[in-house]
Protein backbone atom coordinates (compact mmCIF):
# COMPACT_ATOMS: atom_id res chain seq x y z
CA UNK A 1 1.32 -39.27 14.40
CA UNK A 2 4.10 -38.27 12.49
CA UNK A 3 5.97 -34.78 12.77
CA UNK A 4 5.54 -32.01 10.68
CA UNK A 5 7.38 -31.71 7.49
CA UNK A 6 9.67 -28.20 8.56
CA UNK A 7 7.99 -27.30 4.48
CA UNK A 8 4.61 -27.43 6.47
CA UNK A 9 5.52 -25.78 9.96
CA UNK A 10 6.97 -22.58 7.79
CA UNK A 11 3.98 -22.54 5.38
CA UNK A 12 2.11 -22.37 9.22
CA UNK A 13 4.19 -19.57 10.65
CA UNK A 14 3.92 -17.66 7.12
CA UNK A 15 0.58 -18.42 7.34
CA UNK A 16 0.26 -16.71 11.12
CA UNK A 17 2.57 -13.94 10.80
CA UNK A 18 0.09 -12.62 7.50
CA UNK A 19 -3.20 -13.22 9.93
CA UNK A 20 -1.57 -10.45 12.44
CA UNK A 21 -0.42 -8.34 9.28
CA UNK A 22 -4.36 -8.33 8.32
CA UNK A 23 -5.56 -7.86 11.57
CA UNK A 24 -3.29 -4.87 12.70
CA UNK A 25 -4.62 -3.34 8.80
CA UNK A 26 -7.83 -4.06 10.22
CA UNK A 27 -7.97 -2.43 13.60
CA UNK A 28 -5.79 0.51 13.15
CA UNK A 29 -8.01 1.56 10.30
CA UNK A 30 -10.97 0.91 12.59
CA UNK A 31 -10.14 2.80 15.91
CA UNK A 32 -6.63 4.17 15.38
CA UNK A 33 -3.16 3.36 16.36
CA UNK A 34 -3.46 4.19 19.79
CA UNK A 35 -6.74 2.46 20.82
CA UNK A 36 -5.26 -0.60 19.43
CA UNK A 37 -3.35 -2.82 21.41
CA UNK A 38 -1.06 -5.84 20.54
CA UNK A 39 -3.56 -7.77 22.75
CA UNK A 40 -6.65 -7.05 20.46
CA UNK A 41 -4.37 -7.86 16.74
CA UNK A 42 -3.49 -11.31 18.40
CA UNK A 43 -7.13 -11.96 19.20
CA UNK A 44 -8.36 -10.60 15.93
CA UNK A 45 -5.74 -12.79 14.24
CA UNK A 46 -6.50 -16.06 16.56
CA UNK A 47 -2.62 -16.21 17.55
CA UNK A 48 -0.92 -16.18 21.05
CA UNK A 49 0.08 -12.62 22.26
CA UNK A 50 3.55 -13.60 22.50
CA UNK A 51 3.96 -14.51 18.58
CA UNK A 52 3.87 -11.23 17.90
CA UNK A 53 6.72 -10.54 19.87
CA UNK A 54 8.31 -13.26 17.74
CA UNK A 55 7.90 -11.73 15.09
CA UNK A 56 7.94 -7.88 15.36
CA UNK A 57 9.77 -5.80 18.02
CA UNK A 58 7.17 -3.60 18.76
CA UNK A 59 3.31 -2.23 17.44
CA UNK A 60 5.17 0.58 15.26
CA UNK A 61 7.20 -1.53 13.07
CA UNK A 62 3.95 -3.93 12.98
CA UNK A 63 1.94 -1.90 11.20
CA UNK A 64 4.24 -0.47 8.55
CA UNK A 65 5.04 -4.32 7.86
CA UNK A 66 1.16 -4.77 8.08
CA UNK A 67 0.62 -1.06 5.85
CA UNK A 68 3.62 -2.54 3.32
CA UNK A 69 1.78 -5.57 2.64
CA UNK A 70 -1.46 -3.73 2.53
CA UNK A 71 0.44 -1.50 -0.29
CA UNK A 72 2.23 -4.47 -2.33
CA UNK A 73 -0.59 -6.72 -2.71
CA UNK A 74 -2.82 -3.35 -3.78
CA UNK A 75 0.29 -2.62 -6.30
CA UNK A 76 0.42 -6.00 -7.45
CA UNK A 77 -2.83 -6.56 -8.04
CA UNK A 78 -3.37 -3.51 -10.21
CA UNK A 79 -0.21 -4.25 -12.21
CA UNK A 80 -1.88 -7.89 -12.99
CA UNK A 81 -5.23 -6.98 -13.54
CA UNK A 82 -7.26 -7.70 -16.86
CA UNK A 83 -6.34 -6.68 -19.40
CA UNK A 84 -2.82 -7.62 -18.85
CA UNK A 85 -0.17 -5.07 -20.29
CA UNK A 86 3.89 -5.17 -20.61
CA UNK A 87 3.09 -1.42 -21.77
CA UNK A 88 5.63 0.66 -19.70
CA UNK A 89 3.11 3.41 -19.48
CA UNK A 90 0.43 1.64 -18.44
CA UNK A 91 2.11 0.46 -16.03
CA UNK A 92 3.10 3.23 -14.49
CA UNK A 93 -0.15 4.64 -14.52
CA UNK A 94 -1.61 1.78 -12.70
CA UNK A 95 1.20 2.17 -9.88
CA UNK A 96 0.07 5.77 -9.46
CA UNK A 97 -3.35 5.09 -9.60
CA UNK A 98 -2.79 2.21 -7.00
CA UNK A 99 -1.26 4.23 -4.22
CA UNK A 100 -3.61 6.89 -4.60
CA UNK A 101 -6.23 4.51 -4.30
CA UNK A 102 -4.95 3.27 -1.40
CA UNK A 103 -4.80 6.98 0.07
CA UNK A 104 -8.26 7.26 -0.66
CA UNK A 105 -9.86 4.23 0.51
CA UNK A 106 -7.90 4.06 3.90
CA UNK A 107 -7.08 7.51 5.15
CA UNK A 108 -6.49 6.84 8.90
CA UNK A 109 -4.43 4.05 8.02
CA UNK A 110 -2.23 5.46 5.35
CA UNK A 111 -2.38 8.61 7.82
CA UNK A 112 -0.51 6.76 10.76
CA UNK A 113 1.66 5.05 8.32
CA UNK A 114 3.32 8.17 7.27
CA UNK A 115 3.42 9.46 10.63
CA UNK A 116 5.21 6.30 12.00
CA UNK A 117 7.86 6.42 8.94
CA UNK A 118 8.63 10.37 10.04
CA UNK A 119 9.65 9.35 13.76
CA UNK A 120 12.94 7.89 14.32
CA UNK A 121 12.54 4.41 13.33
CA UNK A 122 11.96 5.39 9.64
CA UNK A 123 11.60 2.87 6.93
CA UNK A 124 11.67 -1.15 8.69
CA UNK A 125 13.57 -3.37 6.03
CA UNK A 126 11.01 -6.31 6.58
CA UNK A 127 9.81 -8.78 3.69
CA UNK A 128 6.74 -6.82 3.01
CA UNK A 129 8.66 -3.36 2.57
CA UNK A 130 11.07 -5.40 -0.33
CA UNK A 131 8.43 -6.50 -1.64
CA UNK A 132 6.79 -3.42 -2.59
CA UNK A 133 10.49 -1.96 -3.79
CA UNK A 134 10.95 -4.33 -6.18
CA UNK A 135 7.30 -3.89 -7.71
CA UNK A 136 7.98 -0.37 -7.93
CA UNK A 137 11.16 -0.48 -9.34
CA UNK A 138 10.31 -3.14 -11.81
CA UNK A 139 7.65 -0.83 -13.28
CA UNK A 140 10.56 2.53 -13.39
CA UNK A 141 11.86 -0.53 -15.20
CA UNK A 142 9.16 -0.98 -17.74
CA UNK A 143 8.33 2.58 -18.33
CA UNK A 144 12.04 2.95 -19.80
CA UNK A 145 13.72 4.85 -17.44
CA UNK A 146 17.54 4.78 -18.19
CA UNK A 147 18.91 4.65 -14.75
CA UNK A 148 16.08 3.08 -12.30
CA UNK A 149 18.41 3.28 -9.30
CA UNK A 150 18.13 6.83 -9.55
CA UNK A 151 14.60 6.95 -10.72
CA UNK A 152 13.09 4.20 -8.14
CA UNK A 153 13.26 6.52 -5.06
CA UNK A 154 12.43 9.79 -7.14
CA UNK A 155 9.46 8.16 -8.10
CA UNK A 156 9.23 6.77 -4.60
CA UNK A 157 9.03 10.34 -2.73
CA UNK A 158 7.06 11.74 -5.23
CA UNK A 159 4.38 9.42 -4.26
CA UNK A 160 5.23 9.64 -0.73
CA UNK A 161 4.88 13.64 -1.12
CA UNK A 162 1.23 12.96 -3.08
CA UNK A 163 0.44 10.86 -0.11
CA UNK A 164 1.07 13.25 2.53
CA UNK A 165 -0.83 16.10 0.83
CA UNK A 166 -3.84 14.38 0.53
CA UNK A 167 -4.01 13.39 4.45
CA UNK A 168 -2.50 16.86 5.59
CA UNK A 169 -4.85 17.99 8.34
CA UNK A 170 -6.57 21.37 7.77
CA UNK A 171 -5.31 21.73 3.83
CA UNK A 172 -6.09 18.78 1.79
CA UNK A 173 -5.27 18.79 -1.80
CA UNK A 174 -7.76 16.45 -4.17
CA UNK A 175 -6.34 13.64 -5.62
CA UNK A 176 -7.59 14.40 -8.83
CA UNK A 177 -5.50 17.52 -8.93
CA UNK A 178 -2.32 15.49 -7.35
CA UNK A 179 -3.34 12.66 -10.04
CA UNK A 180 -2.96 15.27 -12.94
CA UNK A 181 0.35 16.22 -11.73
CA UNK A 182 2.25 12.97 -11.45
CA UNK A 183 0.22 11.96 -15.01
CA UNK A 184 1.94 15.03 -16.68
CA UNK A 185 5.20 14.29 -14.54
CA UNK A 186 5.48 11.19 -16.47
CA UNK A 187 4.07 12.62 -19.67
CA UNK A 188 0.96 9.78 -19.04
CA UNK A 189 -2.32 10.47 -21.06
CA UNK A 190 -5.22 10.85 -18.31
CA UNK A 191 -7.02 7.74 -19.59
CA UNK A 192 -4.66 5.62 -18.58
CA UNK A 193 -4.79 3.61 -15.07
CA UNK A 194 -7.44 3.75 -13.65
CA UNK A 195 -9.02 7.38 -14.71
CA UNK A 196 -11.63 9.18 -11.65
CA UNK A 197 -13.62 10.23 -14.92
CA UNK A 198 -14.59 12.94 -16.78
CA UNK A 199 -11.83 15.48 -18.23
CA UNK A 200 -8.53 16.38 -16.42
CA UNK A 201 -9.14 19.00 -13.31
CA UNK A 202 -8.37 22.69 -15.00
CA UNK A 203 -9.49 24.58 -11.58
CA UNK A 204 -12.83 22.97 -11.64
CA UNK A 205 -12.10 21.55 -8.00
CA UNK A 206 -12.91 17.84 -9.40
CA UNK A 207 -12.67 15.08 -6.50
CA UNK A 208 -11.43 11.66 -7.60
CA UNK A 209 -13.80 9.04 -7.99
CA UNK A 210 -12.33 5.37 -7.61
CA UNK A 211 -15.32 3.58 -9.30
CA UNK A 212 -15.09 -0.14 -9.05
CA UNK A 213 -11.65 -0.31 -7.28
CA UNK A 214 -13.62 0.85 -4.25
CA UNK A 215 -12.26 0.02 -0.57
CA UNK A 216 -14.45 -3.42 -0.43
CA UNK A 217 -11.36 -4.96 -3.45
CA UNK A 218 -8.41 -4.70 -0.65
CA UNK A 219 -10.34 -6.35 2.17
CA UNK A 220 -11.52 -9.13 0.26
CA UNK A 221 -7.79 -10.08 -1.31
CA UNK A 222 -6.35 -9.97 2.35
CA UNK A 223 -8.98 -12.19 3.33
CA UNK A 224 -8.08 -15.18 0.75
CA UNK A 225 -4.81 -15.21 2.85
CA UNK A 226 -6.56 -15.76 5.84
């Protein structure tokens, strides 16, 4: 038999290091950071224990490589979807609507993720993170803005700041009421994205409803990468 093409042993590695990206996704939202061990994500993801120290130096920067992914395939996916648009404003709406989404449909996960990123370690510059910069910025891009290196991580923390007030413990704030905010932010008309229905929240204490995006459309992309 002859030896693998090195084409074919990277495709395999790629292939490997996005099964323990899916499985940490998987278990942390499941039972928590803490009651998951590196042990359980390499048996989840059918890999030695030991590739994962290959890869990743630790179970922190694993899952906000694993949460990164999570967040760029979500982005890209609702940036491509039907129909497709090169309408700037669109497009940002979608972004919004995608990371809410996300904040929505996997609390504990997105939950840990922010708490990890407030410790020391901060952001990890892996492939994944990148990844989800560059969609970002390419849609400050198509919405116009003038100077995207300065609008990319405004944008970026406003999200971030949306995220974190949603998950706070004790005093939540609904996403419909964040959604409004960013909408108007970017001067976005509400039916744009991907709008929780009815009219805009004006006090009336309206929860956001995600419709067909619903947690089951993640899950099932990961899995084609399987």
């Amino acid at each position: 038999m002859s030896p693998r093409s090195a084409s074919v042993n990277e495709e395999l590695r790629r292939r490997s290091r996005e099964r323990l990206l899916q499985a940490t996704v998987e278990l942390v939202a499941e039972r928590g950071f803490e009651a998951t061990t590196l042990a359980d994500i390499a048996d989840r993801a059918g890999a030695a224990r030991g590739l994962i120290s290959y890869y990743f130096p630790g179970k922190r920067q694993l899952l906000q490589s694993a949460v990164h992914r999570l967040m760029h395939l979500t982005l890209e996916a609702g940036l491509e979807r039907e129909p497709a648009t090169d309408d700037g404003r669109e497009l940002m709406a979608r972004a919004l609507d995608a990371i809410l989404g996300l904040t929505a449909d996997w609390p504990l996960l997105m939950r840990t993720h922010m708490a990890g990123i407030l410790q020391a370690e901060g952001f990890v510059q892996c492939p994944e993170q990148q990844r989800l910069a560059q969609l970002l910025r390419e849609t400050v891009v198509a919405y116009g803005s003038p100077d995207p290196d300065s609008d990319y991580p405004l944008m970026r923390a406003l999200m971030m700041g949306a995220v974190f007030a949603v998950l706070m413990p004790g005093a939540p704030m609904p996403l419909s009421r964040l959604r409004a905010e960013l909408f108007t932010r970017y001067g976005l008309d509400w039916e744009l994205g991907v709008p929780p229905g009815g009219e805009p929240p004006g006090g009336t204490g309206q929860e956001m409803i995600l419709g067909d995006r619903g947690s089951a459309e993640v899950p099932q992309r990961l899995n084609g990468l399987k």
